[in-house]
C-alpha atoms as a PDB file:
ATOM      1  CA  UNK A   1     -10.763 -29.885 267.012  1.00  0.00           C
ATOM      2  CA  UNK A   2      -9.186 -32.230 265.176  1.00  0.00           C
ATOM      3  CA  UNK A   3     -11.837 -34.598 263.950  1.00  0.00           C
ATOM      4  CA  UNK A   4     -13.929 -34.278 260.828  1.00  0.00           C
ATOM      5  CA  UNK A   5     -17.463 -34.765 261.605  1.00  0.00           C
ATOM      6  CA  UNK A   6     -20.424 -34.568 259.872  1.00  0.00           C
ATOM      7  CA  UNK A   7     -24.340 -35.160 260.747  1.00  0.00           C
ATOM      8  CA  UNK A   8     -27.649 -37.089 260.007  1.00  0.00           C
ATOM      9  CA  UNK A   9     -31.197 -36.464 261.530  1.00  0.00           C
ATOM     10  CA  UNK A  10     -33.259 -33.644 261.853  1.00  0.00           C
ATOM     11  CA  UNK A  11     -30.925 -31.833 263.480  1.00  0.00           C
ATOM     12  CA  UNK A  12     -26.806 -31.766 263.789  1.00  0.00           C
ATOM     13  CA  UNK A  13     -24.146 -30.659 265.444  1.00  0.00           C
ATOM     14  CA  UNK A  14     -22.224 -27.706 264.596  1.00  0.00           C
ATOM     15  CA  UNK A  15     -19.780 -25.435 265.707  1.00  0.00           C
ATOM     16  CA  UNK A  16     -18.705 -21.675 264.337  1.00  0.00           C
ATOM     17  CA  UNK A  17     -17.796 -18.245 265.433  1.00  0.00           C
ATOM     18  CA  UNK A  18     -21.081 -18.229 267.045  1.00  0.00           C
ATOM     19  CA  UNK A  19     -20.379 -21.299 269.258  1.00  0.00           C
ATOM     20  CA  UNK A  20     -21.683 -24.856 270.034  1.00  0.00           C
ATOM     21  CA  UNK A  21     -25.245 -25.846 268.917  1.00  0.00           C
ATOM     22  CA  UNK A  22     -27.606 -28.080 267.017  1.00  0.00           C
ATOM     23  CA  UNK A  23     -28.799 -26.884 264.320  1.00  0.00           C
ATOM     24  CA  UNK A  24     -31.870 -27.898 261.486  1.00  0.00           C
ATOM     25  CA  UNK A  25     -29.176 -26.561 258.599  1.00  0.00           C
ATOM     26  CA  UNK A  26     -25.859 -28.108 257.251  1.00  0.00           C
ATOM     27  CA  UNK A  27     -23.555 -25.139 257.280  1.00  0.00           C
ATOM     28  CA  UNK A  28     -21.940 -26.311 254.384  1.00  0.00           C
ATOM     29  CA  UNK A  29     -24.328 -26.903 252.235  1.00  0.00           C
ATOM     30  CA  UNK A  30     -27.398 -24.448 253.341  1.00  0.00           C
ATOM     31  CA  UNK A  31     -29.715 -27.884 253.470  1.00  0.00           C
ATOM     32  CA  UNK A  32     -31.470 -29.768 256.101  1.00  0.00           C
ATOM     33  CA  UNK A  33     -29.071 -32.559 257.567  1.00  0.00           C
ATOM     34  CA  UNK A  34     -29.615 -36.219 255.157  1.00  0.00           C
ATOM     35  CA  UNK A  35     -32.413 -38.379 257.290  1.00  0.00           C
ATOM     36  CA  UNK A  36     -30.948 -40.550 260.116  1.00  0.00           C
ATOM     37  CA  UNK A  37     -30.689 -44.005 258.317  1.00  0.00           C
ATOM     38  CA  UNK A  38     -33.506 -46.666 260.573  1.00  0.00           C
ATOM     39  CA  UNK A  39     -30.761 -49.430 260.875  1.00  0.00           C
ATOM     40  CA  UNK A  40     -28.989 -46.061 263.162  1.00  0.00           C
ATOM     41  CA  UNK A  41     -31.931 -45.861 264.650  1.00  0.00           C
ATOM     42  CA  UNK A  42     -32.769 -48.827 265.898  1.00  0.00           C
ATOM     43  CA  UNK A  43     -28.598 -49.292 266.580  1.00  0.00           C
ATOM     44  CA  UNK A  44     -29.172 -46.825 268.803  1.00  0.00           C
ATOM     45  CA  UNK A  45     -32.913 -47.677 269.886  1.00  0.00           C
ATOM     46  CA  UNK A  46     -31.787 -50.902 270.647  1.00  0.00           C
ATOM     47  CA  UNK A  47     -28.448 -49.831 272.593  1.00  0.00           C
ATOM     48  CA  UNK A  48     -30.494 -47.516 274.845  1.00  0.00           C
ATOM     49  CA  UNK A  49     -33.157 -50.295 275.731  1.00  0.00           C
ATOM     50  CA  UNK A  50     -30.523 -52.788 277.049  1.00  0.00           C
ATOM     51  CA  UNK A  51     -28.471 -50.156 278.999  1.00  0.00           C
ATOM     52  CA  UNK A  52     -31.724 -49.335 280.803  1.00  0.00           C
ATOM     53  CA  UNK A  53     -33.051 -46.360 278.528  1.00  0.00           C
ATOM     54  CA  UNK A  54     -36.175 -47.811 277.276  1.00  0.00           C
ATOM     55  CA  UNK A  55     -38.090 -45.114 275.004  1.00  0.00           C
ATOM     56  CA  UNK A  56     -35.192 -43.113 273.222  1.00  0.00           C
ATOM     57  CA  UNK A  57     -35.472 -42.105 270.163  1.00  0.00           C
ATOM     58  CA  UNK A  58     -32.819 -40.193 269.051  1.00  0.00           C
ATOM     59  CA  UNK A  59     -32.795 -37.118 266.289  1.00  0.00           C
ATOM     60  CA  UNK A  60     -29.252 -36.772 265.720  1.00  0.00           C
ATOM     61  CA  UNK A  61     -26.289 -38.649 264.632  1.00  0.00           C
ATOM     62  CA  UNK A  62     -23.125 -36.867 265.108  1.00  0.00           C
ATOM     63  CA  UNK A  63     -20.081 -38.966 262.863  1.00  0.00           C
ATOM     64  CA  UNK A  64     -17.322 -38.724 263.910  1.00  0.00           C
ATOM     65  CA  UNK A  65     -13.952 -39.257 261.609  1.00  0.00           C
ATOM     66  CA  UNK A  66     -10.493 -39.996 263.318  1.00  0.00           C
ATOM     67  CA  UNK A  67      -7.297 -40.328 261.478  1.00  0.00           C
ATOM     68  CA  UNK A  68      -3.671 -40.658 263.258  1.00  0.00           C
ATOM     69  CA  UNK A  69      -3.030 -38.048 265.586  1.00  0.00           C
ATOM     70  CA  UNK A  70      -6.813 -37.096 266.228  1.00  0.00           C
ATOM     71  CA  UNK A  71      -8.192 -36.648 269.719  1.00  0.00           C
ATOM     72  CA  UNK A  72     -10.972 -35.458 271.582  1.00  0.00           C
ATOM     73  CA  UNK A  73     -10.165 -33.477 274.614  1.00  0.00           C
ATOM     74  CA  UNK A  74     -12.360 -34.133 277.996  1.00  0.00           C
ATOM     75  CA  UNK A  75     -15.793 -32.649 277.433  1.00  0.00           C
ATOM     76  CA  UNK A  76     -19.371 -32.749 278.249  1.00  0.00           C
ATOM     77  CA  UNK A  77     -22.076 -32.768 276.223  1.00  0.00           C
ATOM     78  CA  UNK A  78     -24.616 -30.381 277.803  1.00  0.00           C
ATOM     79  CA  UNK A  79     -26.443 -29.236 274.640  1.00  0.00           C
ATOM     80  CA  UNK A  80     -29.603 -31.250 274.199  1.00  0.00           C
ATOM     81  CA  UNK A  81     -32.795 -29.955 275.983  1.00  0.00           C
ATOM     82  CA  UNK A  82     -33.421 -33.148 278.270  1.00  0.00           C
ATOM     83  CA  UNK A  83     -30.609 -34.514 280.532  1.00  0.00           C
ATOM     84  CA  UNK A  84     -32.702 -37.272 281.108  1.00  0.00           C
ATOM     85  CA  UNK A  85     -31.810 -39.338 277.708  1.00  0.00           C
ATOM     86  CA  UNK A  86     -28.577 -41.126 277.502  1.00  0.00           C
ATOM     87  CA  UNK A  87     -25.606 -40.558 274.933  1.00  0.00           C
ATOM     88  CA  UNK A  88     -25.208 -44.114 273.062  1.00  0.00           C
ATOM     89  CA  UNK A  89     -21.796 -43.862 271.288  1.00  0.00           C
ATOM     90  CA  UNK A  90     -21.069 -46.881 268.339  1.00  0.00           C
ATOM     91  CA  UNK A  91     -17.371 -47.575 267.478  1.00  0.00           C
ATOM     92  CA  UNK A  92     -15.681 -48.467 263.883  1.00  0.00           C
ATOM     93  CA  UNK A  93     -12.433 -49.331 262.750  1.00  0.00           C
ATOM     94  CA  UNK A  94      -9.542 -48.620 264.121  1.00  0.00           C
ATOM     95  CA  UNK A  95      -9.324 -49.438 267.993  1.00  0.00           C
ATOM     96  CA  UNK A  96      -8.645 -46.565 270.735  1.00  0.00           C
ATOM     97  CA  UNK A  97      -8.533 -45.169 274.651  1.00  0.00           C
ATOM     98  CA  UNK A  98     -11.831 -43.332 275.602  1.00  0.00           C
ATOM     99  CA  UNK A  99     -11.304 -41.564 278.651  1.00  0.00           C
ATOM    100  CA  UNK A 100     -14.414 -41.530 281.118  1.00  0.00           C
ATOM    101  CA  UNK A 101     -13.563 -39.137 283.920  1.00  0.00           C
ATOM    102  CA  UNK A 102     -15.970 -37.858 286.053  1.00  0.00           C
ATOM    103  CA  UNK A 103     -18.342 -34.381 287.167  1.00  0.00           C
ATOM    104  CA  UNK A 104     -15.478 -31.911 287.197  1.00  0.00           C
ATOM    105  CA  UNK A 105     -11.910 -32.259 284.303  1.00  0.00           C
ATOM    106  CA  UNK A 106      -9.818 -32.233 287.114  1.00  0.00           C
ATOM    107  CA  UNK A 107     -10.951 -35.831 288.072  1.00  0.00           C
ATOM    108  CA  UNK A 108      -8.519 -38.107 286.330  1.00  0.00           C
ATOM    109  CA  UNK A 109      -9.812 -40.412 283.364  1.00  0.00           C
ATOM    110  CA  UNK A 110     -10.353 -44.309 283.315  1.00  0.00           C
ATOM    111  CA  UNK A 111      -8.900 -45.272 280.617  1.00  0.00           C
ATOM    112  CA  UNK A 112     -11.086 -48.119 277.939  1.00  0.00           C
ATOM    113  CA  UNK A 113     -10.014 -49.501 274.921  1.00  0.00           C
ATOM    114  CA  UNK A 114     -12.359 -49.379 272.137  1.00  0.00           C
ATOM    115  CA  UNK A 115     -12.875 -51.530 269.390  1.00  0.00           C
ATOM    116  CA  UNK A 116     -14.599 -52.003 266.082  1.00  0.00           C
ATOM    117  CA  UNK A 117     -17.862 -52.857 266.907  1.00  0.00           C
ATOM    118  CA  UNK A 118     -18.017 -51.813 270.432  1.00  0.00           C
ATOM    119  CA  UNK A 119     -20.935 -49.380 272.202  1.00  0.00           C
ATOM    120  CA  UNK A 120     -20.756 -47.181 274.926  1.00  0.00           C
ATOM    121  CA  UNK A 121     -24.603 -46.026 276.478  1.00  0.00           C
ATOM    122  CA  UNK A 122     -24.585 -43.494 279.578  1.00  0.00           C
ATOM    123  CA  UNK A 123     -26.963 -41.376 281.090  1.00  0.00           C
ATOM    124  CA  UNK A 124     -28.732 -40.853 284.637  1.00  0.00           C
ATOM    125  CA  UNK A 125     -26.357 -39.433 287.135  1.00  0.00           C
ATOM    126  CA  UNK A 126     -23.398 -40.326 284.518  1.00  0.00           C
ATOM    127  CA  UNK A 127     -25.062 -38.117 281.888  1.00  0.00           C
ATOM    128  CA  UNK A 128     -23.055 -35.407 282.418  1.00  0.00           C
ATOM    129  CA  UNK A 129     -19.878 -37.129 282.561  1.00  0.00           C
ATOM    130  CA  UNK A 130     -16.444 -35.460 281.597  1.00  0.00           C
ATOM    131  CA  UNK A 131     -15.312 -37.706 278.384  1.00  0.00           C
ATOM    132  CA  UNK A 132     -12.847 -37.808 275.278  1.00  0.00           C
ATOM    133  CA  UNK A 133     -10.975 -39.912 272.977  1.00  0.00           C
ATOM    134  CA  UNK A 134      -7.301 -40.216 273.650  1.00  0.00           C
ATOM    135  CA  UNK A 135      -4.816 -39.327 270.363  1.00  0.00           C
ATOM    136  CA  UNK A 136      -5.599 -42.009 267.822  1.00  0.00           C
ATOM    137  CA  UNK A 137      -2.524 -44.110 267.138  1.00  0.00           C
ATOM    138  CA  UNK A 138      -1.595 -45.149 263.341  1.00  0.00           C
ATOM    139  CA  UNK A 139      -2.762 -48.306 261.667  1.00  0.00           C
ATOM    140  CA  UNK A 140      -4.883 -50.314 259.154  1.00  0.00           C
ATOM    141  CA  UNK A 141      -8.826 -51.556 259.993  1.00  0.00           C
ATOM    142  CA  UNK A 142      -9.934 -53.924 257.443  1.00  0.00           C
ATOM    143  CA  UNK A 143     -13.226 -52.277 256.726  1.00  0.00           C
ATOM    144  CA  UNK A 144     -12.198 -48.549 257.364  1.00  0.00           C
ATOM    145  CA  UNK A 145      -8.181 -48.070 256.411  1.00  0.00           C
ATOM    146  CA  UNK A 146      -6.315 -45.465 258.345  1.00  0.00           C
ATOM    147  CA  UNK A 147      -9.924 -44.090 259.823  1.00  0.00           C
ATOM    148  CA  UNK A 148     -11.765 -44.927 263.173  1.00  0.00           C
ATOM    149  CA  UNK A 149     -15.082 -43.433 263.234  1.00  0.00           C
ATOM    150  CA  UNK A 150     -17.943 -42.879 265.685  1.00  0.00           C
ATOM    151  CA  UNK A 151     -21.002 -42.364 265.905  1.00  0.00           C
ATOM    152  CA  UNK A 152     -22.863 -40.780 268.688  1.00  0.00           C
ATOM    153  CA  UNK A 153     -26.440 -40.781 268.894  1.00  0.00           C
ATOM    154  CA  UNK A 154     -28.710 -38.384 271.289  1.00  0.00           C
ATOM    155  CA  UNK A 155     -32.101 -36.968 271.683  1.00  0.00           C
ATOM    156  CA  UNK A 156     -31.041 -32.743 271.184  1.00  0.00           C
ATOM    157  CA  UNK A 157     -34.560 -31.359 271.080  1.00  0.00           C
END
């Protein structure tokens, strides 16, 4: 990967020689994960309500960190518990191309540009989506320099 990311909640994302999972424990620093801060929350909350999602709460905040040159290659996320609650994905800083593909990689990506500010909700039969975040191209954000970060909220356990 070449993203730095990082957690809040009660439990986070992490990824070592034993794999993909959430997890109650920073790896790094042997503690629980720093609380999910309630504007995220209700960001989130909110998000999921107007997409159609009433009810979700999530319990983890995966953040995301982008500089030039980073990517995300097509994935899906198929590690919470209940494939009933939607992803809700939050954009800052620098813009870039999400690719939204479909139920197998082979199916080619839309391409959407996202900006600073801009929120992404799925779920339902999309839930399971292929997705990923093109190469980041170079520049300057205002509020966030050479960085573009994400945040992507979900209900694991």
């Amino acid at each position: 990967m070449s993203v730095a990311m990082t957690n809040c909640g009660s439990v986070g994302w992490v990824t070592d020689r034993t794999g993909y999972r959430y997890d109650q424990i920073d790896p790094t620093t042997g503690k629980p994960w720093p609380e999910m801060p309630e504007v995220f929350a209700d960001l989130a909350m909110r998000a999921a309500d107007e997409a159609g999602f009433a009810g979700f709460v999530p319990d983890a905040c995966l953040i995301n960190r982008y500089k030039a040159g980073a990517r995300m290659s097509l994935h899906q996320d198929r590690n919470e518990r209940d494939f009933g609650q939607p992803i809700v994905s939050i954009s800052l800083g620098l813009p870039v191309i999400f690719l939204w593909g479909g139920d197998t990689r082979s199916v080619r990506p839309q391409r959407i540009l996202l900006d600073h500010g801009d929120g992404l909700v799925w779920g339902g039969p999309a839930r399971k989506t292929y997705h990923g975040v093109h190469r980041l191209a170079a520049g300057h954000h205002p509020l966030t320099g050479e960085f573009r970060f994400n945040l992507t909220f979900r209900k694991a356990r």
